[in-house]
C-alpha atoms as a PDB file:
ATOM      1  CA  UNK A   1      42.462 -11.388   5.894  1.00  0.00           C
ATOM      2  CA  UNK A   2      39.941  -9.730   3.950  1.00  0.00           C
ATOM      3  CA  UNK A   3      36.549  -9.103   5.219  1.00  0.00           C
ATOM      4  CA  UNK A   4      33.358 -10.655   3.258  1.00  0.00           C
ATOM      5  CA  UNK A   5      30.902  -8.517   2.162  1.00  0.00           C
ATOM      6  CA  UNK A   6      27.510  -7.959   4.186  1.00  0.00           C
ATOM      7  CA  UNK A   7      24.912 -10.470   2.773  1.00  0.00           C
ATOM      8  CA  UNK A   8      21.578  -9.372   2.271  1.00  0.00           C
ATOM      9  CA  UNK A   9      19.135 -11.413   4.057  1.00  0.00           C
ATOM     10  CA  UNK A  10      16.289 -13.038   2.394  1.00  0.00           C
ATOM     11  CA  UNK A  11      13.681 -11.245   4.434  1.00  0.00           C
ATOM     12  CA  UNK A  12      15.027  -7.916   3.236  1.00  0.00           C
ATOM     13  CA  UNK A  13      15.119  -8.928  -0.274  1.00  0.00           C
ATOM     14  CA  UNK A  14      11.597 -10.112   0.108  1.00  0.00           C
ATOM     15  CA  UNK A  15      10.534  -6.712   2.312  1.00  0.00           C
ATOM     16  CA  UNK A  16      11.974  -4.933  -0.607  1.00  0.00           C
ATOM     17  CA  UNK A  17      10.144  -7.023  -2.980  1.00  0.00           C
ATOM     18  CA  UNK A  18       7.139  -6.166  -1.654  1.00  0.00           C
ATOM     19  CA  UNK A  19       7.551  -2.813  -1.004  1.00  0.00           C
ATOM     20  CA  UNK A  20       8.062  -2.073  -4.822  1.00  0.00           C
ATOM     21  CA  UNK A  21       4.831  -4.562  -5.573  1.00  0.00           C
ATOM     22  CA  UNK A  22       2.983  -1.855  -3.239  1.00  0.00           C
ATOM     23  CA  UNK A  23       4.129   0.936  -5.006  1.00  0.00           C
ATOM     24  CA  UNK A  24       3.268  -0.817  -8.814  1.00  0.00           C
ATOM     25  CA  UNK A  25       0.061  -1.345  -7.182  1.00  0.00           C
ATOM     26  CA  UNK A  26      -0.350   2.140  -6.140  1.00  0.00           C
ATOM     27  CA  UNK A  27       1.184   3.758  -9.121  1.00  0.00           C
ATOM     28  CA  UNK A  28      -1.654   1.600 -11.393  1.00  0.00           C
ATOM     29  CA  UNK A  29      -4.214   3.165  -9.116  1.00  0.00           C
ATOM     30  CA  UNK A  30      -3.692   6.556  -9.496  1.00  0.00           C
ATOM     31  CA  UNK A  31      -3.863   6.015 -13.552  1.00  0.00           C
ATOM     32  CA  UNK A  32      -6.571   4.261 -13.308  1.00  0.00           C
ATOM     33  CA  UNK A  33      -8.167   7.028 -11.225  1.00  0.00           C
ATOM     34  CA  UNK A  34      -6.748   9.417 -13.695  1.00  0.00           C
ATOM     35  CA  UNK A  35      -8.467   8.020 -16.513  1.00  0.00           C
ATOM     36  CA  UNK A  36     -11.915   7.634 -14.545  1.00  0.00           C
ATOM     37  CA  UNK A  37     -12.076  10.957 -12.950  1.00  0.00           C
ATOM     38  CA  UNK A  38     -14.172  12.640 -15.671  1.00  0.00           C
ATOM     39  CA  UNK A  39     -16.994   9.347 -14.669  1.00  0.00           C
ATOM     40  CA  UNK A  40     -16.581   9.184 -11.041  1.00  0.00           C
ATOM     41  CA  UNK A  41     -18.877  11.241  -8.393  1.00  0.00           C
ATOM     42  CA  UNK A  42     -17.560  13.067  -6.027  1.00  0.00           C
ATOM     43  CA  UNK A  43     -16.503  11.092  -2.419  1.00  0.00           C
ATOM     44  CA  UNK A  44     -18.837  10.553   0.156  1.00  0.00           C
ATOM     45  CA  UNK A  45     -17.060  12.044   3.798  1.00  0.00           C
ATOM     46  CA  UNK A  46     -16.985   9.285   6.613  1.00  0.00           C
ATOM     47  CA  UNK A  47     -15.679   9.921   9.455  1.00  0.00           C
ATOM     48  CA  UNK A  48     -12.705   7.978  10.492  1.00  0.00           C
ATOM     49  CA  UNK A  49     -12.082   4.824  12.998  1.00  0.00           C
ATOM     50  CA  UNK A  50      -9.090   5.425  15.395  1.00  0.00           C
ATOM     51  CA  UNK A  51      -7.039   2.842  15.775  1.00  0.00           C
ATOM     52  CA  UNK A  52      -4.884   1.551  18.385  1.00  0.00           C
ATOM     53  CA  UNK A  53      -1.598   1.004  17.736  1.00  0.00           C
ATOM     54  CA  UNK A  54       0.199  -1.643  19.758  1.00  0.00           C
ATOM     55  CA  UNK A  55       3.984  -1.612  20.060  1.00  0.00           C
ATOM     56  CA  UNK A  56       6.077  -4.013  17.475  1.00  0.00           C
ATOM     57  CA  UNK A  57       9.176  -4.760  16.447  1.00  0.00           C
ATOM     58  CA  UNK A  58      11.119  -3.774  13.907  1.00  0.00           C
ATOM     59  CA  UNK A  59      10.230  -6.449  11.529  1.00  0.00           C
ATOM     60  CA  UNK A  60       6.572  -6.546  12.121  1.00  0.00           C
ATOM     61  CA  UNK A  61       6.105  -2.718  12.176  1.00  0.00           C
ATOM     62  CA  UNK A  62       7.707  -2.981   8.578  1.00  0.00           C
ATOM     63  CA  UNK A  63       5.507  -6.094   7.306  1.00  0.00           C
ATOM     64  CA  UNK A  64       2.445  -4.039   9.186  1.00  0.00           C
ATOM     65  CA  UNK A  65       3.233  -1.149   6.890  1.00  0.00           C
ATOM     66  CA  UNK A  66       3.105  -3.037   3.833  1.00  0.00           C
ATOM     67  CA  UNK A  67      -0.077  -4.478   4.816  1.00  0.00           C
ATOM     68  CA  UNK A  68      -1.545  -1.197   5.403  1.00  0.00           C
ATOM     69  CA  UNK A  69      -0.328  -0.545   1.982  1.00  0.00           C
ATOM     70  CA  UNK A  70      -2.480  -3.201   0.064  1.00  0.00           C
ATOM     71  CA  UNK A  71      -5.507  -2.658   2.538  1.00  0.00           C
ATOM     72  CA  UNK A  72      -5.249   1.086   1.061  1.00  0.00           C
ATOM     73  CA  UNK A  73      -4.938  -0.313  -2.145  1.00  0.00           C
ATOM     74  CA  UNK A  74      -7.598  -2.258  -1.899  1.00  0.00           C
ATOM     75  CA  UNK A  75     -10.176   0.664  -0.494  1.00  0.00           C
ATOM     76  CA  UNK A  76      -9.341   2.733  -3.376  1.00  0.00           C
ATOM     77  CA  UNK A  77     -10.564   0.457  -5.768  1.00  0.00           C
ATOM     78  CA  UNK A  78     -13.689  -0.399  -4.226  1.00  0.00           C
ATOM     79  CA  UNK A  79     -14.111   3.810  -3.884  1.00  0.00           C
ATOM     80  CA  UNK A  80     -13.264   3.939  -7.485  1.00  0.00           C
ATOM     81  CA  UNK A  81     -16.310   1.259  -8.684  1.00  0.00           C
ATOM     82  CA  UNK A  82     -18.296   2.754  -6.018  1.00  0.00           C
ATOM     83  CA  UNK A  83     -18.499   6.289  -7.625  1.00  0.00           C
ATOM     84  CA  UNK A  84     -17.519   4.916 -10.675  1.00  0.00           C
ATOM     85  CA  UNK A  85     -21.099   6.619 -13.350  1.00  0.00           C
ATOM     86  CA  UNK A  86     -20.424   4.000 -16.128  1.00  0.00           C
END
């Protein structure tokens, strides 16, 4: 009897999904910051919030990653049009 392959679940498909979205995002960022570094001012220093982290599963430490991925995204644009000189 021969043994079916291993499906790939549709969360995983969809975790992977958006892990490459991330990246694209990410990867857009940095040329965009490329292009605008010779107009931007330098960073203002703040210091950091500490956060707690609370124990999670598997799953939701992986869809927790992701969104810390498009929060990040998202602060690096609004630091780009903040020092943005134009």
């Amino acid at each position: 009897m021969e043994k079916e392959p291993q499906r790939q679940s549709q969360v995983d498909d969809q975790l992977m999904y958006l892990e490459a979205s991330s990246k694209m995002l990410h990867e857009g960022i940095d040329r965009l910051f490329d292009r605008l570094a010779g107009v931007l001012r330098p960073p203002e220093l703040s210091p950091a919030a500490e956060e707690v982290e609370t124990e999670l599963v598997h799953l939701a430490k992986r869809i927790k990653g992701y969104g810390d991925s498009v929060k990040s995204a998202a602060y690096r644009v609004e630091d780009i049009l903040n020092r943005l000189e134009l």
